[in-house]
Structure formats: C-alpha cells, structure tokens
PDB file of N, CA and C in Angstrom:
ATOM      1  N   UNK A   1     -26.048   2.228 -13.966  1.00  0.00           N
ATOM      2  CA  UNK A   1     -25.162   3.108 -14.676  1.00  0.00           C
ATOM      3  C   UNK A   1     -24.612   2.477 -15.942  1.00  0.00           C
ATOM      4  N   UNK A   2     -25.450   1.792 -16.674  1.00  0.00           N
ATOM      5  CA  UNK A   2     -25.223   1.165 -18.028  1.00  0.00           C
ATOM      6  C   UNK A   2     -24.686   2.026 -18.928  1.00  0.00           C
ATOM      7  N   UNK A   3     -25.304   3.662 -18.531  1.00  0.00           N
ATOM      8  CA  UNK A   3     -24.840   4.594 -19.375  1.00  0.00           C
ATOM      9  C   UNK A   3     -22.917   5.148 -19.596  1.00  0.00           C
ATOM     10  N   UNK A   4     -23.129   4.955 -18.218  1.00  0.00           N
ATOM     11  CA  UNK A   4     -21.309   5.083 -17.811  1.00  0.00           C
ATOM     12  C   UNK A   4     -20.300   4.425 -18.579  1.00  0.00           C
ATOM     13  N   UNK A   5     -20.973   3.054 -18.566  1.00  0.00           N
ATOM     14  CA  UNK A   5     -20.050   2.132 -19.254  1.00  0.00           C
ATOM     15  C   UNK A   5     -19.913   2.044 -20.708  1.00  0.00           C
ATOM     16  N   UNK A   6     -20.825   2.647 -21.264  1.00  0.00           N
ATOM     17  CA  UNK A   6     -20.601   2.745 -22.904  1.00  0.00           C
ATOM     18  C   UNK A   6     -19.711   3.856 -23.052  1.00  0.00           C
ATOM     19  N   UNK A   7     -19.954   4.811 -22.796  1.00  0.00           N
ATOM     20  CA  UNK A   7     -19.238   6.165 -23.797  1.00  0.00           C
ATOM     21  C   UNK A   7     -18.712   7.082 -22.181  1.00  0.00           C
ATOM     22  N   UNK A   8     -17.416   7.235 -22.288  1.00  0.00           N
ATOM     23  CA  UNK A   8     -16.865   8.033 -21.455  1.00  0.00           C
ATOM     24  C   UNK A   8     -17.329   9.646 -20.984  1.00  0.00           C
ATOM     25  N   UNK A   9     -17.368  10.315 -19.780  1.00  0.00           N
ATOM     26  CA  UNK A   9     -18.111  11.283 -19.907  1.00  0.00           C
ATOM     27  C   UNK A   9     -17.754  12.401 -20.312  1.00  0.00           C
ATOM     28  N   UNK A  10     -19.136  13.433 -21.205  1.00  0.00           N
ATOM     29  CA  UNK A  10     -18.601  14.181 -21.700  1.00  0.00           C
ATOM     30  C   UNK A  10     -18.069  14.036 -23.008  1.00  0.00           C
ATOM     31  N   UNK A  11     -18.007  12.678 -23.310  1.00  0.00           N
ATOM     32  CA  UNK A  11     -17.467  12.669 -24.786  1.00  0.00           C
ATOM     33  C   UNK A  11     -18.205  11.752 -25.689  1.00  0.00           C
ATOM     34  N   UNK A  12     -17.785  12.485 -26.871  1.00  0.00           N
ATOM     35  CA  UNK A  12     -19.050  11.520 -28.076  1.00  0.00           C
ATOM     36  C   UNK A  12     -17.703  10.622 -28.503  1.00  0.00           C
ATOM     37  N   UNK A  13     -18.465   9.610 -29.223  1.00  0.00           N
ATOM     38  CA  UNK A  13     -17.947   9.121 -30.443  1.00  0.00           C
ATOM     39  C   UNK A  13     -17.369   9.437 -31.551  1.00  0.00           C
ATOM     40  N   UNK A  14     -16.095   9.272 -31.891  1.00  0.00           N
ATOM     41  CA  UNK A  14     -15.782  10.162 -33.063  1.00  0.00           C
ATOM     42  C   UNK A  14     -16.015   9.194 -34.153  1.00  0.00           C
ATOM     43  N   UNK A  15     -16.394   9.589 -35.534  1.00  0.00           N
ATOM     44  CA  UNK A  15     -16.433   8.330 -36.742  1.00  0.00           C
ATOM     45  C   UNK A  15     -15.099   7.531 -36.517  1.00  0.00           C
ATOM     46  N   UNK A  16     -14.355   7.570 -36.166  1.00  0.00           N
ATOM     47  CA  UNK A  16     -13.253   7.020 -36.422  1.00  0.00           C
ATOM     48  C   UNK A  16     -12.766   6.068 -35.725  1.00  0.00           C
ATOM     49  N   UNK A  17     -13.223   6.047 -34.055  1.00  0.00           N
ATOM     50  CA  UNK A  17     -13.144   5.417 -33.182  1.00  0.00           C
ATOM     51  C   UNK A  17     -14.522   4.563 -32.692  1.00  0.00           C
ATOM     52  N   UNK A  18     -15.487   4.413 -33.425  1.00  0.00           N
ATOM     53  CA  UNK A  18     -16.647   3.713 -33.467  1.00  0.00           C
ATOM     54  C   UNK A  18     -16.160   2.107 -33.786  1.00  0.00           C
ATOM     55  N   UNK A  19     -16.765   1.435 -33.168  1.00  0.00           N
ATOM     56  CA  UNK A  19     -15.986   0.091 -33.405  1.00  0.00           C
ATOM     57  C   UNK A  19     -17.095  -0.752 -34.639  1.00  0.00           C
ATOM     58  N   UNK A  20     -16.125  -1.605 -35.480  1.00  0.00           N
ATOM     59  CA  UNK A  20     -16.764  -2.348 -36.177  1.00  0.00           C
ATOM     60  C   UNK A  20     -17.655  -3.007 -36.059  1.00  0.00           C
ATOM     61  N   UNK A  21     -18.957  -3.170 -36.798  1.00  0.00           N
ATOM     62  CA  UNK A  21     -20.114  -4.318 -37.268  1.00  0.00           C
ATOM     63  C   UNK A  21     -19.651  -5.396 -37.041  1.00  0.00           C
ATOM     64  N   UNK A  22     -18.432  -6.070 -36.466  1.00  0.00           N
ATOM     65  CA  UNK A  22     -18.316  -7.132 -36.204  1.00  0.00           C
ATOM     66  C   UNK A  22     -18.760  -8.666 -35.142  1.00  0.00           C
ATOM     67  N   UNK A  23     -19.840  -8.015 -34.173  1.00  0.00           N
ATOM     68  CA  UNK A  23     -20.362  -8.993 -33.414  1.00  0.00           C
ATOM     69  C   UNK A  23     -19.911  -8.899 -31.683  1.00  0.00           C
ATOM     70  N   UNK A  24     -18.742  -8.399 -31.498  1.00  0.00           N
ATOM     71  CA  UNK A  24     -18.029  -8.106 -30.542  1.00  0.00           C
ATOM     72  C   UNK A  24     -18.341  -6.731 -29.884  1.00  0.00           C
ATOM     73  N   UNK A  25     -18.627  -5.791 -31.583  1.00  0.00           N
ATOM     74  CA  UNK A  25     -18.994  -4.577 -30.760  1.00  0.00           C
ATOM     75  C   UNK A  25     -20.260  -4.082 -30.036  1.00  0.00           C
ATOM     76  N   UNK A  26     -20.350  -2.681 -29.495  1.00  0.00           N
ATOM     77  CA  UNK A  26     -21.421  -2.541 -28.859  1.00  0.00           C
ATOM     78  C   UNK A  26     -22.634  -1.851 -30.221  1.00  0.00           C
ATOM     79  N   UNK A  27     -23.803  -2.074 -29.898  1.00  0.00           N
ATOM     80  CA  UNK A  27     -24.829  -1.585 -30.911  1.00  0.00           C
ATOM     81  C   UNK A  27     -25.222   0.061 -31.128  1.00  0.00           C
ATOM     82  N   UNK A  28     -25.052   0.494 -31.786  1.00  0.00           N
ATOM     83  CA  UNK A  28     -25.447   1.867 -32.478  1.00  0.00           C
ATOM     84  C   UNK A  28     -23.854   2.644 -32.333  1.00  0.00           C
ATOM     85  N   UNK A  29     -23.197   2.049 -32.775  1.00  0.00           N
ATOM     86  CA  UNK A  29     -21.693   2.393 -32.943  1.00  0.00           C
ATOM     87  C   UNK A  29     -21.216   3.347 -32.035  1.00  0.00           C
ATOM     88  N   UNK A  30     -21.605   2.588 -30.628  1.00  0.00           N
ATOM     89  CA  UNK A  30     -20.915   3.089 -29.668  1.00  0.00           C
ATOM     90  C   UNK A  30     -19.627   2.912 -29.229  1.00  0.00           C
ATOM     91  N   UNK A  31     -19.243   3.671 -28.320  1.00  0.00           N
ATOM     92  CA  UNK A  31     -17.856   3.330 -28.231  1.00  0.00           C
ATOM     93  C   UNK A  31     -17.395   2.615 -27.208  1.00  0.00           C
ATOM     94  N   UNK A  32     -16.667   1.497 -27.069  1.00  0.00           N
ATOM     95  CA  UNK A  32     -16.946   0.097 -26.524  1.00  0.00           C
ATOM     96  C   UNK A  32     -16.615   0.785 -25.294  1.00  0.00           C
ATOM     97  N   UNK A  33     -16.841  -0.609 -24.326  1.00  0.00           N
ATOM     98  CA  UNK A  33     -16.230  -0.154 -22.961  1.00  0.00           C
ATOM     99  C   UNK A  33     -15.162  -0.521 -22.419  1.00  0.00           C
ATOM    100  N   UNK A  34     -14.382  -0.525 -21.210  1.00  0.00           N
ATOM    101  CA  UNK A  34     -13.149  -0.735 -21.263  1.00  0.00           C
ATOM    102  C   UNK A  34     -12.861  -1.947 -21.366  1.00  0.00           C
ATOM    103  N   UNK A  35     -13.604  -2.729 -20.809  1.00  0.00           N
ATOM    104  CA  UNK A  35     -13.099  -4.116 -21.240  1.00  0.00           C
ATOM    105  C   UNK A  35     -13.119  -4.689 -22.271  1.00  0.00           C
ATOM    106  N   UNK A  36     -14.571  -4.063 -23.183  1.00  0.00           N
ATOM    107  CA  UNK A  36     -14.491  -5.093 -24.330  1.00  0.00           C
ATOM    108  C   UNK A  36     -13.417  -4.173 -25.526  1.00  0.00           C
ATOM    109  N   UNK A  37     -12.876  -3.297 -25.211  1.00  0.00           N
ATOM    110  CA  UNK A  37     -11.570  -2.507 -26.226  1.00  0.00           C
ATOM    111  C   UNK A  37     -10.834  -3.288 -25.922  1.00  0.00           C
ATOM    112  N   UNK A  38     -10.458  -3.504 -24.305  1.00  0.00           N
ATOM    113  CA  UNK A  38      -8.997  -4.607 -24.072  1.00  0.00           C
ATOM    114  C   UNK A  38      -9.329  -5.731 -24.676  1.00  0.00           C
ATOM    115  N   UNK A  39     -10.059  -6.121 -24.037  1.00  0.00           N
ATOM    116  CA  UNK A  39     -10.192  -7.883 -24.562  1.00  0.00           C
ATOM    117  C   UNK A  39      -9.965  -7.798 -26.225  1.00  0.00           C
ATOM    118  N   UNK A  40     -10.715  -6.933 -27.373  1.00  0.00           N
ATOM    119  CA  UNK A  40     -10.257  -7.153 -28.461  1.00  0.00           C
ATOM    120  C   UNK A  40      -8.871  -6.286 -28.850  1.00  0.00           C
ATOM    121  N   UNK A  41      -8.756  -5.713 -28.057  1.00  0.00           N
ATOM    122  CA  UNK A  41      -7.061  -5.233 -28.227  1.00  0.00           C
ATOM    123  C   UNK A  41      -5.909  -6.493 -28.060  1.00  0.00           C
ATOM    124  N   UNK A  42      -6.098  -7.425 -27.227  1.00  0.00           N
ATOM    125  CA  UNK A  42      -5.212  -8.511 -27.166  1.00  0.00           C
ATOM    126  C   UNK A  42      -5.411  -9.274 -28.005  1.00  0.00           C
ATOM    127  N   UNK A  43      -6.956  -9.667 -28.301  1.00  0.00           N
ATOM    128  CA  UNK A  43      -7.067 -10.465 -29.427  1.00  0.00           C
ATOM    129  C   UNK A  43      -6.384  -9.611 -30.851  1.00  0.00           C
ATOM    130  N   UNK A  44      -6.385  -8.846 -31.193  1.00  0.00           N
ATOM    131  CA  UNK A  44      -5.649  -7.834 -32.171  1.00  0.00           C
ATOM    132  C   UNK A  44      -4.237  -8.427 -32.334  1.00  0.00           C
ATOM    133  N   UNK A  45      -3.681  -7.997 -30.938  1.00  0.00           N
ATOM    134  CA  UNK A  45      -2.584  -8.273 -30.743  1.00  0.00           C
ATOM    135  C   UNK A  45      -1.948 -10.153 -30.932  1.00  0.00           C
ATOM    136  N   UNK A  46      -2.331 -10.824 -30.221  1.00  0.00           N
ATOM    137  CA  UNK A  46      -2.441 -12.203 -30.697  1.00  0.00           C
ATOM    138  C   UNK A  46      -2.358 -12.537 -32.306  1.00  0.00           C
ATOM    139  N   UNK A  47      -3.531 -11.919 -32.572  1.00  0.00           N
ATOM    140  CA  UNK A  47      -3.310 -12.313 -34.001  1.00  0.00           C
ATOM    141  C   UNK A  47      -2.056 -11.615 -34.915  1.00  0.00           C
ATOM    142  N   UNK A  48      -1.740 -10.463 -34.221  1.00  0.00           N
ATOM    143  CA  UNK A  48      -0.695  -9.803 -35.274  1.00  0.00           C
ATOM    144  C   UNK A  48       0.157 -11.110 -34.903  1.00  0.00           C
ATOM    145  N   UNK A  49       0.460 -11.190 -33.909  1.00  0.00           N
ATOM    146  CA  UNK A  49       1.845 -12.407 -33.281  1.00  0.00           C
ATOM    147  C   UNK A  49       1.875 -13.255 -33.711  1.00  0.00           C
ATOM    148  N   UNK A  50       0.588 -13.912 -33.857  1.00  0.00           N
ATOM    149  CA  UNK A  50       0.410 -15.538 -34.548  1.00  0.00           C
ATOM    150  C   UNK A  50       1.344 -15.176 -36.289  1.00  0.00           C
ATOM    151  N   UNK A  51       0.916 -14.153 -36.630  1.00  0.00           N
ATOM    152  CA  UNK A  51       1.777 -14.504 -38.132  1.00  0.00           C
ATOM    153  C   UNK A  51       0.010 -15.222 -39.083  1.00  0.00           C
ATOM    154  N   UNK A  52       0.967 -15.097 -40.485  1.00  0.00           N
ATOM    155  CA  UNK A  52       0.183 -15.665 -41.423  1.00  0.00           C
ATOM    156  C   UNK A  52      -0.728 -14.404 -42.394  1.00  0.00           C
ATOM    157  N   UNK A  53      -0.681 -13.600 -42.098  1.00  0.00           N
ATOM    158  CA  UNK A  53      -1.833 -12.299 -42.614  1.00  0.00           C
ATOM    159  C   UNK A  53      -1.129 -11.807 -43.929  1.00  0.00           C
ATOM    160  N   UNK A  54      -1.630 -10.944 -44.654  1.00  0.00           N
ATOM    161  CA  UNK A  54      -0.728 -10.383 -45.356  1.00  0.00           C
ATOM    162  C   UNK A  54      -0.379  -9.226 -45.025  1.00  0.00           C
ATOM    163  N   UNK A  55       0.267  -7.995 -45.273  1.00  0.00           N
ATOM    164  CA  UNK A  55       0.887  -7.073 -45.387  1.00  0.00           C
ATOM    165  C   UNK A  55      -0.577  -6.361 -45.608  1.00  0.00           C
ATOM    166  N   UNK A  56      -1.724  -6.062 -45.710  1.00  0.00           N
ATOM    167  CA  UNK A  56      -2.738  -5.225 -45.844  1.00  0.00           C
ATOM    168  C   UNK A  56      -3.222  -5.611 -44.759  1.00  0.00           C
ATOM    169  N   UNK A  57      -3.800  -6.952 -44.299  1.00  0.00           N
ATOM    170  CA  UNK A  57      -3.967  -7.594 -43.240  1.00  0.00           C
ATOM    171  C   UNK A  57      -3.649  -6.740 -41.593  1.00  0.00           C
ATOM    172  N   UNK A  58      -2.130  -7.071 -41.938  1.00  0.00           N
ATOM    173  CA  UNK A  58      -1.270  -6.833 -41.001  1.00  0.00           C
ATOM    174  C   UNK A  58      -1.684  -5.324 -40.433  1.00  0.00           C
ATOM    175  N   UNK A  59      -1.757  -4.317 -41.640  1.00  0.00           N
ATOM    176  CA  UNK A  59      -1.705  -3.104 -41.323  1.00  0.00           C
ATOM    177  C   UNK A  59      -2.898  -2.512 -40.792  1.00  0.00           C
ATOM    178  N   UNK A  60      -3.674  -3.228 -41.590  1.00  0.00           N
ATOM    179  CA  UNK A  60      -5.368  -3.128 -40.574  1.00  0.00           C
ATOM    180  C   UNK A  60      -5.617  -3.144 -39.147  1.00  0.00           C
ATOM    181  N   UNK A  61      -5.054  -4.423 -38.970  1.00  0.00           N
ATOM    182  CA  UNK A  61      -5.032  -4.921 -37.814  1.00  0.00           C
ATOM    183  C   UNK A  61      -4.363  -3.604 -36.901  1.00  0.00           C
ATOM    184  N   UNK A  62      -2.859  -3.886 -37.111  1.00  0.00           N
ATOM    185  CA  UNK A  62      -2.445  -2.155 -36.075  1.00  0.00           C
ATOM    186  C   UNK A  62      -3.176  -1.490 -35.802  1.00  0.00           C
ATOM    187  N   UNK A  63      -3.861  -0.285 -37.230  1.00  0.00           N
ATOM    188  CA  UNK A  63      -4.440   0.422 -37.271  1.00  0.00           C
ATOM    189  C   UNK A  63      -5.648   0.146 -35.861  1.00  0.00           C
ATOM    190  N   UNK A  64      -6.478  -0.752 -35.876  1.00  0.00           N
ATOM    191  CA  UNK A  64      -7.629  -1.025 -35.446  1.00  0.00           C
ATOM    192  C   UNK A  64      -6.400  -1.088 -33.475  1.00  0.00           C
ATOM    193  N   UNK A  65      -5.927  -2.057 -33.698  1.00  0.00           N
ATOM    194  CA  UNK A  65      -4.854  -2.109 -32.393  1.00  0.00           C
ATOM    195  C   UNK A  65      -4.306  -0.726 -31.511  1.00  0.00           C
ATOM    196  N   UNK A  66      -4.236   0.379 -32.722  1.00  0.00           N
ATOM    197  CA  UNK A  66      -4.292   2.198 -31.982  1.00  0.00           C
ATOM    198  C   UNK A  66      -5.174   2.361 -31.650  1.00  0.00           C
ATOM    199  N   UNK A  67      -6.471   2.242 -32.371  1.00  0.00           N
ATOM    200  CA  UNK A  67      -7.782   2.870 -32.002  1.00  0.00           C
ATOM    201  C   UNK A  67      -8.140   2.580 -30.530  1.00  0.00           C
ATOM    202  N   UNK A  68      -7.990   1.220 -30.933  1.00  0.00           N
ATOM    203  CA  UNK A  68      -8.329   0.185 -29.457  1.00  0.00           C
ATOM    204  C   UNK A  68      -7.600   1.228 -28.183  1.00  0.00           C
ATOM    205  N   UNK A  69      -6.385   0.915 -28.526  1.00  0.00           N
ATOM    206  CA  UNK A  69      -5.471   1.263 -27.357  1.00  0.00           C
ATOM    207  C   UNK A  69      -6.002   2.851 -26.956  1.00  0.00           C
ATOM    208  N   UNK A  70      -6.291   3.811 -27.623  1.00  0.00           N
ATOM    209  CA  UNK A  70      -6.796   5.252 -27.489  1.00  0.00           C
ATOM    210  C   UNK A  70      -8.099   5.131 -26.951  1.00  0.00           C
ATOM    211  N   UNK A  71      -8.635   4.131 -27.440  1.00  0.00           N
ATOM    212  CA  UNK A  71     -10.019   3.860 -26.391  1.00  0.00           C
ATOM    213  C   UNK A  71      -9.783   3.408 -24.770  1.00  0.00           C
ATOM    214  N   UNK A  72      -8.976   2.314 -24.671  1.00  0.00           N
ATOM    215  CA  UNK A  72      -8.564   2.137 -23.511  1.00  0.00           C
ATOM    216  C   UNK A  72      -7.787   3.431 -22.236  1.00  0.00           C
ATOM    217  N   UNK A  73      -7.241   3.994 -23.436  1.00  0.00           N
ATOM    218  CA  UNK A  73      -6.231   5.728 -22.661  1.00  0.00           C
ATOM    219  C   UNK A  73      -7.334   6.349 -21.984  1.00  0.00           C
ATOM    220  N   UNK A  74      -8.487   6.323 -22.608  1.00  0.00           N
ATOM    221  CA  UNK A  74      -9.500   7.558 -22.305  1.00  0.00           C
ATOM    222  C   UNK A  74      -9.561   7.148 -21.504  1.00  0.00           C
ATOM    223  N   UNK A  75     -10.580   5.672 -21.411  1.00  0.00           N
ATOM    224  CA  UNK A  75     -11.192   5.416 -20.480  1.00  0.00           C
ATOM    225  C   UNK A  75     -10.225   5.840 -19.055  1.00  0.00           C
ATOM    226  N   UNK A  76      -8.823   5.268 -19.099  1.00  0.00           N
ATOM    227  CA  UNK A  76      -8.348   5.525 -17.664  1.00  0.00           C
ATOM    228  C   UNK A  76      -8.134   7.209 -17.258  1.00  0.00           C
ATOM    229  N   UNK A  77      -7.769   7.574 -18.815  1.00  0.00           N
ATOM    230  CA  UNK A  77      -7.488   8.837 -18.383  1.00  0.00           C
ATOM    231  C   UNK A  77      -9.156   9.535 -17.512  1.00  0.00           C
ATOM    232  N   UNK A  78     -10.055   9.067 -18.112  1.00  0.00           N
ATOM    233  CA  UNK A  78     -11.722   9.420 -17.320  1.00  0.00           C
ATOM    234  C   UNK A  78     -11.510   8.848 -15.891  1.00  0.00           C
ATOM    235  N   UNK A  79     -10.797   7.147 -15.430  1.00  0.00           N
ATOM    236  CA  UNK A  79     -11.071   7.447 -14.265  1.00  0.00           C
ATOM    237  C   UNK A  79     -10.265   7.859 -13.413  1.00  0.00           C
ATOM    238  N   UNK A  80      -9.208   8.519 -13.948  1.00  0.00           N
ATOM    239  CA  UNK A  80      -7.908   8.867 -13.194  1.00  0.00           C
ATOM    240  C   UNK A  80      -8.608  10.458 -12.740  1.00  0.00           C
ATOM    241  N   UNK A  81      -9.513  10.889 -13.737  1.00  0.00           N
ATOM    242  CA  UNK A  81      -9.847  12.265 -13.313  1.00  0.00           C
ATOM    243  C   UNK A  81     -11.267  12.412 -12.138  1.00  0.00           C
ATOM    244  N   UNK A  82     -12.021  11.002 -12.274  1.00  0.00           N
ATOM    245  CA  UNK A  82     -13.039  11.121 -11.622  1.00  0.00           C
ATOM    246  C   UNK A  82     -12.285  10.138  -9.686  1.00  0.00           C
ATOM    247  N   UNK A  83     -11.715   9.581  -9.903  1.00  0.00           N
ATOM    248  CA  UNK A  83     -10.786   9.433  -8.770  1.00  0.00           C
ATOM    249  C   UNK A  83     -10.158  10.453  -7.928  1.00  0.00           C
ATOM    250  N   UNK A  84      -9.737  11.392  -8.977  1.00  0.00           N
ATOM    251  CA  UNK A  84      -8.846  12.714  -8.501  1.00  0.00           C
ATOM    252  C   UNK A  84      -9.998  13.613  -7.851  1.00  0.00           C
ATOM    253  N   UNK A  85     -11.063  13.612  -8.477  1.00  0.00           N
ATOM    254  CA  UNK A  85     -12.221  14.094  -7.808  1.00  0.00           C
ATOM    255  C   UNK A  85     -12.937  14.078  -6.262  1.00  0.00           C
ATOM    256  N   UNK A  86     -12.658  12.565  -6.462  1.00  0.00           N
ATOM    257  CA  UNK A  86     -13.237  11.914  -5.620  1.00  0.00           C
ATOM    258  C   UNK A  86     -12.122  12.288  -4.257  1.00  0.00           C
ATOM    259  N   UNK A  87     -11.148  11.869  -4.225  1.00  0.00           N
ATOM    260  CA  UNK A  87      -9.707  12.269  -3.781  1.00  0.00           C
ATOM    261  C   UNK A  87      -9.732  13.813  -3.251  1.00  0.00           C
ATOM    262  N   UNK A  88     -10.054  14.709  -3.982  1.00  0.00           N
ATOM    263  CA  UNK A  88     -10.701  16.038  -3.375  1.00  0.00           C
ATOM    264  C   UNK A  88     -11.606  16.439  -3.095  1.00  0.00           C
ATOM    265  N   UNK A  89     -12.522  15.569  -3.271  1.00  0.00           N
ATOM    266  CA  UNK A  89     -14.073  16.079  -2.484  1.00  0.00           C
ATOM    267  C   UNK A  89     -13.557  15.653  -0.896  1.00  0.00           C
ATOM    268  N   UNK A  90     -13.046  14.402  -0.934  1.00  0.00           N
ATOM    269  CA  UNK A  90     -13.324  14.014   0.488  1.00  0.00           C
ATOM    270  C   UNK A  90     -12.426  14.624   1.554  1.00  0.00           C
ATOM    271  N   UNK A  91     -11.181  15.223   0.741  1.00  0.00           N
ATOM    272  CA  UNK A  91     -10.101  16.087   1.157  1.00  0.00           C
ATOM    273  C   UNK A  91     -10.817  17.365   1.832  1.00  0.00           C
ATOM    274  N   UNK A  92     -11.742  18.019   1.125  1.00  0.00           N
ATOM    275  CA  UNK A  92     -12.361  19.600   1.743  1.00  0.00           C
ATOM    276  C   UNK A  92     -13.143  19.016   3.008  1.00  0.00           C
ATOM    277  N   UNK A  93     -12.896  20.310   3.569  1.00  0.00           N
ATOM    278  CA  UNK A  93     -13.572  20.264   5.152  1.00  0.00           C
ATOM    279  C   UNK A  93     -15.361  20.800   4.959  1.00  0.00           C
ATOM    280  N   UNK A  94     -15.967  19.624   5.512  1.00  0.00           N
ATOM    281  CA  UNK A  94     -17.134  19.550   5.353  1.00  0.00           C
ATOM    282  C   UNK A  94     -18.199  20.478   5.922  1.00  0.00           C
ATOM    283  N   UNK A  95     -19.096  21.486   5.597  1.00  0.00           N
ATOM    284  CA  UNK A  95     -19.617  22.531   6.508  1.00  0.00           C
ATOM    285  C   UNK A  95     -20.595  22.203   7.437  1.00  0.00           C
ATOM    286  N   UNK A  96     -19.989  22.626   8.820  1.00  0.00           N
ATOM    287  CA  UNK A  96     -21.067  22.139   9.783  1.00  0.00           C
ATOM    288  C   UNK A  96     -20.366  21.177  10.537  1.00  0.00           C
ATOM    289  N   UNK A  97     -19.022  20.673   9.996  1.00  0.00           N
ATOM    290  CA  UNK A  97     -18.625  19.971  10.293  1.00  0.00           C
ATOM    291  C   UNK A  97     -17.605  20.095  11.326  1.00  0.00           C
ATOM    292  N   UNK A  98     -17.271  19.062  12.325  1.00  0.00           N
ATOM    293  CA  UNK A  98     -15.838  19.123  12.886  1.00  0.00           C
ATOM    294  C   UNK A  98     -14.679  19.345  12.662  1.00  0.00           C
ATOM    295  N   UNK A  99     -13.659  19.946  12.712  1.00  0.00           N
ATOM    296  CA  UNK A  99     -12.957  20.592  11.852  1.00  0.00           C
ATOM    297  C   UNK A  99     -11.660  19.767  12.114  1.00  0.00           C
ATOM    298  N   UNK A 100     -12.094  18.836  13.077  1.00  0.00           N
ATOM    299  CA  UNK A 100     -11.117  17.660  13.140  1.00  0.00           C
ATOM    300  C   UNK A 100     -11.326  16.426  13.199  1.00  0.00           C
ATOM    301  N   UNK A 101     -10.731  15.448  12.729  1.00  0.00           N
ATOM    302  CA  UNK A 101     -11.616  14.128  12.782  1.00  0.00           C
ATOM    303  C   UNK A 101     -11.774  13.369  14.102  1.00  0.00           C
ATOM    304  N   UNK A 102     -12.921  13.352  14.271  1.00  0.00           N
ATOM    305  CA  UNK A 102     -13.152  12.648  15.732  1.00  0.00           C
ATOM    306  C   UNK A 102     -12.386  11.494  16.663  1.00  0.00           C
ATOM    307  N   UNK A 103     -11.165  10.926  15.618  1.00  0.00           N
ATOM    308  CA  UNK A 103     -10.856   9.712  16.343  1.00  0.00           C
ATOM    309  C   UNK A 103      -9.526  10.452  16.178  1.00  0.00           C
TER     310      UNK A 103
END
C-alpha cells in the first residue's frame, strides 16, 4: 500500500501544497507522507527557533511551516475518518450471523 502513503484518499495535490525540489521531498510533486511533513515541520520549526534568518527568511519558513502543518491535519483528519469506519463496520450486526456474541 505504497499508494496510501503518498497522497491521502480521494484527494489530489493542490499546486500549493506540493512540497519542494528540495531532496527531502517525495518525487513527482507528491504530497509527502505523514511522517516526512512532520519530520520537516520540526525541522522548520527548529530552525525558525534557532534565530539568525532574515525577515524574508523567516517568513518563508512559516509559510512552508502552515503548509506542512495542513498536510499533517489531513492526513489525521483521513485516519480519524477511516478508523471511524472501521469502528462502524465492526459495530453492524453481521448477516448470517449470531445476533449475540458467543462468549
């Protein structure tokens, strides 16, 4: 399920949230997966903290630090919904089935 892990389901890539040519990201400007958004979301973050950037710098960085973070939202918000799923499939009474649980 290599496919799973790139791009959340059901949803494309928007230009905007495609991650940078930078080496870190995934190839054909996909949209990373959850870990590698976090992992460079802290590194983001780190560096805003460390200090030293300039004021264009700085603002980049954020910028890229939302994206990140909206990448990370999806993703949970995807598995909060495929959980919830999961959570009600196993909830319905199965046909054919015992209509009580055996133990």
């Amino acid at each position: 399920m290599a496919e799973d892990r790139q791009t959340p389901p059901g949803k494309k890539t928007p230009p905007d949230r495609q991650a940078p040519p930078d080496g870190q990201a995934p190839p054909d400007g996909q949209t990373p997966s959850y870990e590698q958004a976090r992992e460079e979301l802290t590194d983001v973050v780190r560096r805003l903290e460390t200090g030293g950037l300039t004021l264009e710098q700085s603002i980049e960085l954020w910028e890229r630090g939302e994206r990140l973070a909206a990448i990370c939202e999806e993703w949970l918000q995807g598995a909060r919904a495929k959980l919830a799923a999961a959570m009600a499939q196993r909830q319905e009474p199965q046909p054919n089935g015992p209509e009580e649980a055996p133990f």
